[in-house]
Structure formats: C-alpha cells, structure tokens
PDB file of N, CA and C in Angstrom:
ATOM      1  N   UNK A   1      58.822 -11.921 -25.233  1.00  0.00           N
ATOM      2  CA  UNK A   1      58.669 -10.759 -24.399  1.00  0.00           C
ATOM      3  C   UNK A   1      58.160 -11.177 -23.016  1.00  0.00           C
ATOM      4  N   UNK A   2      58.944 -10.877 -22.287  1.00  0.00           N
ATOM      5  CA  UNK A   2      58.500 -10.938 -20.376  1.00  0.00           C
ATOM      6  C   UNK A   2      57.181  -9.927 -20.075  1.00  0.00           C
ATOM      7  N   UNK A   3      56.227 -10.182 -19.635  1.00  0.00           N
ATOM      8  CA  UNK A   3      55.323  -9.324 -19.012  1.00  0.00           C
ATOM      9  C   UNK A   3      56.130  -9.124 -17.530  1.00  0.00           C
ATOM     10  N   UNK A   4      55.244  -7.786 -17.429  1.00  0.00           N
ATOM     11  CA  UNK A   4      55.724  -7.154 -16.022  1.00  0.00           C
ATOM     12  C   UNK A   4      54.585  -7.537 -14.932  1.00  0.00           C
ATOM     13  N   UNK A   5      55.116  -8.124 -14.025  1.00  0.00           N
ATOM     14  CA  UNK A   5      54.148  -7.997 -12.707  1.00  0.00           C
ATOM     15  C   UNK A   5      54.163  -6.782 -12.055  1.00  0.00           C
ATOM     16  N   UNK A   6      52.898  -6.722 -11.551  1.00  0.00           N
ATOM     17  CA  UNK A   6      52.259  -5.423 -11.104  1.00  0.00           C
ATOM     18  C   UNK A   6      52.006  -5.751  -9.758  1.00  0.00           C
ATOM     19  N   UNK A   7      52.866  -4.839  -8.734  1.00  0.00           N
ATOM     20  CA  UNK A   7      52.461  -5.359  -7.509  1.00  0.00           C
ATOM     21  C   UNK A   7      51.145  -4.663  -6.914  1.00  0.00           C
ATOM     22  N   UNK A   8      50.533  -5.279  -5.853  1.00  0.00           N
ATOM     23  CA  UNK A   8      49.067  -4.834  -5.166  1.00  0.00           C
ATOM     24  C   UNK A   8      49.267  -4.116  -4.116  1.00  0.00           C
ATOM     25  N   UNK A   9      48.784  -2.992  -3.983  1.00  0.00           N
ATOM     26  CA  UNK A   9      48.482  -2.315  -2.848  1.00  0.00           C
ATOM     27  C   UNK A   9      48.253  -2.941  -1.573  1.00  0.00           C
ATOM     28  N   UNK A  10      49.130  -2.554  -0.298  1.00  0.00           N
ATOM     29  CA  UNK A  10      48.620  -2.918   0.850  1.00  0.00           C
ATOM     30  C   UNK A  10      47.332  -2.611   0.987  1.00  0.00           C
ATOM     31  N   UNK A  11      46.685  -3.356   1.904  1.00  0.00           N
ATOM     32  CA  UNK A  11      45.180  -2.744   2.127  1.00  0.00           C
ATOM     33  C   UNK A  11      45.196  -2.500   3.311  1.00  0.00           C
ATOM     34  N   UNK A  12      44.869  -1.140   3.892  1.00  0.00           N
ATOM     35  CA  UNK A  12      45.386  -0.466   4.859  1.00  0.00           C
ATOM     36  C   UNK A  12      44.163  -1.352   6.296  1.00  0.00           C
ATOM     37  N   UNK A  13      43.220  -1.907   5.416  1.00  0.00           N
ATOM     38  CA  UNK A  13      42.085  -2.735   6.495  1.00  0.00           C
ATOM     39  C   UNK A  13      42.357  -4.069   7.272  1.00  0.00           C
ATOM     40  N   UNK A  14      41.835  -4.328   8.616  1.00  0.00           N
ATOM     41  CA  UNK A  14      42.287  -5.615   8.845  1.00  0.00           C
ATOM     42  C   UNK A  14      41.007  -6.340   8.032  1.00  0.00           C
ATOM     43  N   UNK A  15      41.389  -7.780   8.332  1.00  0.00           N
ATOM     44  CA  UNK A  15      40.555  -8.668   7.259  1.00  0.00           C
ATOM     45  C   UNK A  15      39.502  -9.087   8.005  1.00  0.00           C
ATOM     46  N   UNK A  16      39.688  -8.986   9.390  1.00  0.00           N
ATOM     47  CA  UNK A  16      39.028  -9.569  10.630  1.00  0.00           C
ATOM     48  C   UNK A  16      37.511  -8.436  10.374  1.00  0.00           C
ATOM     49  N   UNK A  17      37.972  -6.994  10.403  1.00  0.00           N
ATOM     50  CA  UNK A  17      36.882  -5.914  10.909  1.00  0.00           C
ATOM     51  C   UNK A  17      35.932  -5.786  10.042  1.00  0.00           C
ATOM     52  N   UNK A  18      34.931  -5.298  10.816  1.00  0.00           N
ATOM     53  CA  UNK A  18      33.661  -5.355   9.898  1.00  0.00           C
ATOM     54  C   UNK A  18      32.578  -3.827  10.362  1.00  0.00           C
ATOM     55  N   UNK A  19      32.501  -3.469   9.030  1.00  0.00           N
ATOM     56  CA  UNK A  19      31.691  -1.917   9.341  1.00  0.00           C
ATOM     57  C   UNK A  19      30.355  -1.862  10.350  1.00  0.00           C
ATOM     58  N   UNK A  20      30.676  -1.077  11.397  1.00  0.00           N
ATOM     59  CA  UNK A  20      29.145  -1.004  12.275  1.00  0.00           C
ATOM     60  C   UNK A  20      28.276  -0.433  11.566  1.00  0.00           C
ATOM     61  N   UNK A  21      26.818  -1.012  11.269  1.00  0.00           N
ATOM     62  CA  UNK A  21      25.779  -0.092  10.785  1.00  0.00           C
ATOM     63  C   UNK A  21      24.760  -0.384  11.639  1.00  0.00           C
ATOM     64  N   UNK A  22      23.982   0.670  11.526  1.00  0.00           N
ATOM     65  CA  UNK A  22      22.824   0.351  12.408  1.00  0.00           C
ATOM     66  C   UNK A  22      21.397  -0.161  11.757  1.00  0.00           C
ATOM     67  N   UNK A  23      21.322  -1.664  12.597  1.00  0.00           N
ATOM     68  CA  UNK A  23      20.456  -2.393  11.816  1.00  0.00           C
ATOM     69  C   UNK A  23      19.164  -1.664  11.573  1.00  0.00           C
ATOM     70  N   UNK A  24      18.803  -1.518  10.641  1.00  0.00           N
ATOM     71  CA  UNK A  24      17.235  -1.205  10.279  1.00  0.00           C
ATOM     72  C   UNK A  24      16.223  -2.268  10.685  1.00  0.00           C
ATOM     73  N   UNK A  25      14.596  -2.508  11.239  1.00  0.00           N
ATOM     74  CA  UNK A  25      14.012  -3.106  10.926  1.00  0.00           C
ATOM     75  C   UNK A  25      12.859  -3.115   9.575  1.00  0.00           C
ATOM     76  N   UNK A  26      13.014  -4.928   9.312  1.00  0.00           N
ATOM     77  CA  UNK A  26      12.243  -4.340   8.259  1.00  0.00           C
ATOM     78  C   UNK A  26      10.742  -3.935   7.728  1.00  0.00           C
ATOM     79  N   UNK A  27      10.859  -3.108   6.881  1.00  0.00           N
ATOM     80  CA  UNK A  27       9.459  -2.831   6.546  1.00  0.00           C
ATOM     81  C   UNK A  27       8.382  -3.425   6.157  1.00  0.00           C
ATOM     82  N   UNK A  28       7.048  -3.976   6.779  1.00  0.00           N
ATOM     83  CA  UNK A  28       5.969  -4.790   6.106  1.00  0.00           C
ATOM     84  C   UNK A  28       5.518  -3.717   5.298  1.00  0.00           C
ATOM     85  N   UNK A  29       4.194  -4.603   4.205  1.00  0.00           N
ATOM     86  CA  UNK A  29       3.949  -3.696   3.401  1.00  0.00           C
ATOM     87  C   UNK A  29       2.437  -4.880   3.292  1.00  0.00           C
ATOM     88  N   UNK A  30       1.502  -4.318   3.476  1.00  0.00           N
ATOM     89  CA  UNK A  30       0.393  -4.793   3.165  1.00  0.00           C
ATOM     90  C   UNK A  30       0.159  -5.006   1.035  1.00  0.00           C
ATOM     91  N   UNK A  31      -0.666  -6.428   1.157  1.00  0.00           N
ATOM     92  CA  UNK A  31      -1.006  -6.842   0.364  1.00  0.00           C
ATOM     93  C   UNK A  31      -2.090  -7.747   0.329  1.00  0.00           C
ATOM     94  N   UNK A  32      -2.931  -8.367  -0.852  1.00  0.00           N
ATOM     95  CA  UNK A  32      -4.078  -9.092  -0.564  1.00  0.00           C
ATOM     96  C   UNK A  32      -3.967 -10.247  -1.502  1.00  0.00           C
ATOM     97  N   UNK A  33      -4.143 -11.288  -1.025  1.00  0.00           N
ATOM     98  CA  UNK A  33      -3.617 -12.878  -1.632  1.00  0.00           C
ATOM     99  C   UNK A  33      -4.970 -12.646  -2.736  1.00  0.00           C
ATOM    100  N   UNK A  34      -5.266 -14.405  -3.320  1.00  0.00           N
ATOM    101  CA  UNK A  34      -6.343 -14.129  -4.487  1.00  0.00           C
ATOM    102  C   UNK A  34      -7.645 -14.626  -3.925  1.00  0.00           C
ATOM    103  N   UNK A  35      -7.286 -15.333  -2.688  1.00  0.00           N
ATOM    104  CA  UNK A  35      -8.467 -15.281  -1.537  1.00  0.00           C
ATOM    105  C   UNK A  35      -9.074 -14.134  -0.600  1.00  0.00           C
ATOM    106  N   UNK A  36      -8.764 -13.007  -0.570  1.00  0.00           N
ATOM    107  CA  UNK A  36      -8.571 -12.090  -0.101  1.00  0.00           C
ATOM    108  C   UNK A  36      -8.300 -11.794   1.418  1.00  0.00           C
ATOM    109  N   UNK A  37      -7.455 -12.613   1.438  1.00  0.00           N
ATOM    110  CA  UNK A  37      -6.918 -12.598   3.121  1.00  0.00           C
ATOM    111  C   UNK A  37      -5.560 -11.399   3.121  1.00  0.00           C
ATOM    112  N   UNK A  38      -5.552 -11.332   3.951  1.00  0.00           N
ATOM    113  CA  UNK A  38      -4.619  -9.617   3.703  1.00  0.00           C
ATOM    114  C   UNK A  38      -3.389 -10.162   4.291  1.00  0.00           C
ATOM    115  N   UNK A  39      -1.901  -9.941   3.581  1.00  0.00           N
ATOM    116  CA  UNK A  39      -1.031 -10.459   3.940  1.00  0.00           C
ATOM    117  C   UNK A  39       0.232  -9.292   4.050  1.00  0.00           C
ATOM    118  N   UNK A  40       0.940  -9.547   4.747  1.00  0.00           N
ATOM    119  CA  UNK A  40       2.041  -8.430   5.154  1.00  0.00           C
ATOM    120  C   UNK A  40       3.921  -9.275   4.374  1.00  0.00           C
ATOM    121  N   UNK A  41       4.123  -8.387   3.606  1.00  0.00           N
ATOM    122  CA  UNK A  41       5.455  -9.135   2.884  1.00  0.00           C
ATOM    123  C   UNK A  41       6.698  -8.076   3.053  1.00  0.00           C
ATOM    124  N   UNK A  42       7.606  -8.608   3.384  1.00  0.00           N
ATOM    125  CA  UNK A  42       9.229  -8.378   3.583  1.00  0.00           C
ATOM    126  C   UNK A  42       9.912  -8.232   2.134  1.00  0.00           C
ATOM    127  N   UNK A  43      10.450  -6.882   2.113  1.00  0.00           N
ATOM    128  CA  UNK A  43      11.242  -7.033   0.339  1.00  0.00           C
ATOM    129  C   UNK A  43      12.610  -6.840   0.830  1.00  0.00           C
ATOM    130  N   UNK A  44      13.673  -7.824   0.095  1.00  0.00           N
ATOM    131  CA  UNK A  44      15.021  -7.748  -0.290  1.00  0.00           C
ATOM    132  C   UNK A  44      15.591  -6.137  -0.420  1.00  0.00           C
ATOM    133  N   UNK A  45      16.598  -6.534  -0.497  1.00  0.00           N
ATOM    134  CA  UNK A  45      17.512  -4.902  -0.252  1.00  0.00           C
ATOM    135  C   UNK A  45      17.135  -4.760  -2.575  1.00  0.00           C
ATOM    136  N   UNK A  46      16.823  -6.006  -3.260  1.00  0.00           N
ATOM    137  CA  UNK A  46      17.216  -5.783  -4.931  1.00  0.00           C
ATOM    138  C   UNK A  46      15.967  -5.641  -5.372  1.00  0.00           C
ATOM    139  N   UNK A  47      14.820  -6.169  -3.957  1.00  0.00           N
ATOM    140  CA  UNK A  47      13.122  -5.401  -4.688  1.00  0.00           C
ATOM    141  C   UNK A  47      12.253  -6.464  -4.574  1.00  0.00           C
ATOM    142  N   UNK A  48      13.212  -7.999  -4.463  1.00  0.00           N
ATOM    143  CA  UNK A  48      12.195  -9.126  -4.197  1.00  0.00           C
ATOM    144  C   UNK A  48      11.428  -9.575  -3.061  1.00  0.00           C
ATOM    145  N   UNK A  49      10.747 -10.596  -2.770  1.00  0.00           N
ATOM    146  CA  UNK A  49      10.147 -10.243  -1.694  1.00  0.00           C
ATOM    147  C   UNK A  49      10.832 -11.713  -0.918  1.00  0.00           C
ATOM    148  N   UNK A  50      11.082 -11.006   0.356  1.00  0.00           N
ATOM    149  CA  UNK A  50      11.886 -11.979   1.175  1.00  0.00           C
ATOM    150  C   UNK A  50      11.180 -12.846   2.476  1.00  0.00           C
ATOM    151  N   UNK A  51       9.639 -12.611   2.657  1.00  0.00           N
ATOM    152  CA  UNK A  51       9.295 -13.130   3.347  1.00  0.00           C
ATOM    153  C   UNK A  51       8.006 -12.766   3.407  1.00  0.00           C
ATOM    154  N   UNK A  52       6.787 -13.525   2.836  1.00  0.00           N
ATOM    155  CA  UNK A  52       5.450 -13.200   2.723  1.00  0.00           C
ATOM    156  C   UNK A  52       4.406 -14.208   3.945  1.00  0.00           C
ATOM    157  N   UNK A  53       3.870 -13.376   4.484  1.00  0.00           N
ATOM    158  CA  UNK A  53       2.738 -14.136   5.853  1.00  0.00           C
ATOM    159  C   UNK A  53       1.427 -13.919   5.690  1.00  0.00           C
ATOM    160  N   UNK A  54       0.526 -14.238   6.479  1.00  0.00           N
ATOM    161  CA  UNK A  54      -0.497 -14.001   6.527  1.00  0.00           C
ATOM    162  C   UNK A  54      -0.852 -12.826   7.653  1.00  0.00           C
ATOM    163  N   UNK A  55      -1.632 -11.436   7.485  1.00  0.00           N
ATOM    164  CA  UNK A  55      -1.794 -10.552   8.636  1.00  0.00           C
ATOM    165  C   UNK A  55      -1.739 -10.984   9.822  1.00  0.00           C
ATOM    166  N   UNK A  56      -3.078 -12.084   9.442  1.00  0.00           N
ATOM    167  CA  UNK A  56      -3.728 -12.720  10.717  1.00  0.00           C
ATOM    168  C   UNK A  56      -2.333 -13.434  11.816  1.00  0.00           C
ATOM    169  N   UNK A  57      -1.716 -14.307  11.035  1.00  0.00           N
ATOM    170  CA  UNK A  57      -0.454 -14.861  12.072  1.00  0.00           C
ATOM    171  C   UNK A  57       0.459 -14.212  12.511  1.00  0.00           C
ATOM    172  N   UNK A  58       0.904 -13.279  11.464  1.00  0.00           N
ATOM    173  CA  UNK A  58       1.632 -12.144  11.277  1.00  0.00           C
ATOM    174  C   UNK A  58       1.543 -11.202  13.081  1.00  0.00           C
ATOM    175  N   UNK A  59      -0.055 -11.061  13.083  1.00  0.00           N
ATOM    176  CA  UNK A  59      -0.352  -9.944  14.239  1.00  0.00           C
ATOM    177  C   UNK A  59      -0.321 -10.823  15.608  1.00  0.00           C
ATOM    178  N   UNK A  60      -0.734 -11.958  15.238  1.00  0.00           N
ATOM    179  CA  UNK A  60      -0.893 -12.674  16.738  1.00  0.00           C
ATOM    180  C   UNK A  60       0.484 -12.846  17.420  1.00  0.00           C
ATOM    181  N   UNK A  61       1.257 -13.331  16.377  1.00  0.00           N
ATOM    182  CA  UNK A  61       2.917 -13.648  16.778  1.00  0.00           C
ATOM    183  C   UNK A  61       3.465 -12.211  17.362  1.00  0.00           C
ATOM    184  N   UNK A  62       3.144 -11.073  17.342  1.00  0.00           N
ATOM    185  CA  UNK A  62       3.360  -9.460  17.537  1.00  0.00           C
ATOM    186  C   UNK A  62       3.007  -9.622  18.881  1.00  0.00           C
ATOM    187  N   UNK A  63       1.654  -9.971  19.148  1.00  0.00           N
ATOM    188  CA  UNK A  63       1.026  -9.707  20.260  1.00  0.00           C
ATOM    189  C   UNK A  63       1.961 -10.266  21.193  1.00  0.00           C
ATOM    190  N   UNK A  64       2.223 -11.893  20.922  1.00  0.00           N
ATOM    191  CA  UNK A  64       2.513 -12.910  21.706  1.00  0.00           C
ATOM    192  C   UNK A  64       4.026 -12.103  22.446  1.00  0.00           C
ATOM    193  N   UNK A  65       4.483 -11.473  21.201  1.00  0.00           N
ATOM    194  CA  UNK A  65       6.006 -10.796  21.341  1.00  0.00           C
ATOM    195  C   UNK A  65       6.204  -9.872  22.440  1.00  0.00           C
ATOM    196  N   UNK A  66       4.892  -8.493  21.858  1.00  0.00           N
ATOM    197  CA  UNK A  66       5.072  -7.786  23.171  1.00  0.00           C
ATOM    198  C   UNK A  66       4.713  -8.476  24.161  1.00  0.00           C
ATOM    199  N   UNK A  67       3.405  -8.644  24.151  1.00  0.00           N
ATOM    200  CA  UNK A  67       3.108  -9.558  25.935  1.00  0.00           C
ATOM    201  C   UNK A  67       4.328 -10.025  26.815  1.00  0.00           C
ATOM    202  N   UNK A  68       5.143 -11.162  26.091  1.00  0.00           N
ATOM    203  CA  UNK A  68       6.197 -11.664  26.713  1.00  0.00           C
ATOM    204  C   UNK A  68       6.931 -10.715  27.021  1.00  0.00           C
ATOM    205  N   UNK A  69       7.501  -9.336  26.743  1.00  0.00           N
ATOM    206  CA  UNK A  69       7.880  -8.487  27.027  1.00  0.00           C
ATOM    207  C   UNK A  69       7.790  -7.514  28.527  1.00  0.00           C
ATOM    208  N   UNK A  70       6.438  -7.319  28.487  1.00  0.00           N
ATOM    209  CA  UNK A  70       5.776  -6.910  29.223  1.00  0.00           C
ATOM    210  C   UNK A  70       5.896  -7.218  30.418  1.00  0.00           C
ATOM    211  N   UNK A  71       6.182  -8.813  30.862  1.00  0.00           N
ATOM    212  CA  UNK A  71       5.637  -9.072  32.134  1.00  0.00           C
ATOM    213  C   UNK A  71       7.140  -9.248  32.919  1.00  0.00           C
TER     214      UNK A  71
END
C-alpha cells in the first residue's frame, strides 16, 4: 500500500519578519541573602530567577546611570 503525501500550507508570513512588541522592563523584587544583605533579583518569563545582585551595587550602578544621563 502507497501512503499519500499531504501537502503543507503556504505560510502566508515572510520568514525574515518579526512581531513588534513593546519591550517591558524588568521587574526587581527585593529579597534577603543568609547574611542579611538585601538583594534585588530578576525572574525569567517560566518563574526562575535570571539575575540576582546585591541592593547595595545594584543602587550605585542606578545612580551612576542616571547621573551620566543628566549632564
């Protein structure tokens, strides 16, 4: 017995394009290490955490950010 091929749908999309969304920034979320230094962490779009700092460096690097901004 011959099986039948099944042909595929054009896909009406180019392959090149890519959906505009508008980037979100992301959300810190305070937390406290087992030293109790207070740390600010980044979670994944699936819940994990994608990037954990310390407040303290965390805020100075902010500062440094706007300032440079500023002038």
């Amino acid at each position: 017995m011959a099986k039948k091929k099944t042909k595929k749908k054009a896909s009406t999309k180019k392959k090149g394009a890519k959906k505009k969304t508008a980037k979100k920034k992301a959300r810190r979320t305070t937390h406290r290490s087992s030293t109790g230094k207070k740390l600010y962490a980044v979670r994944n779009a699936d819940g994990s955490f994608k990037d954990i700092q310390q407040y303290s460096r965390a805020h100075a690097q902010d500062i440094k950010r706007d300032s440079a901004d500023g002038n």
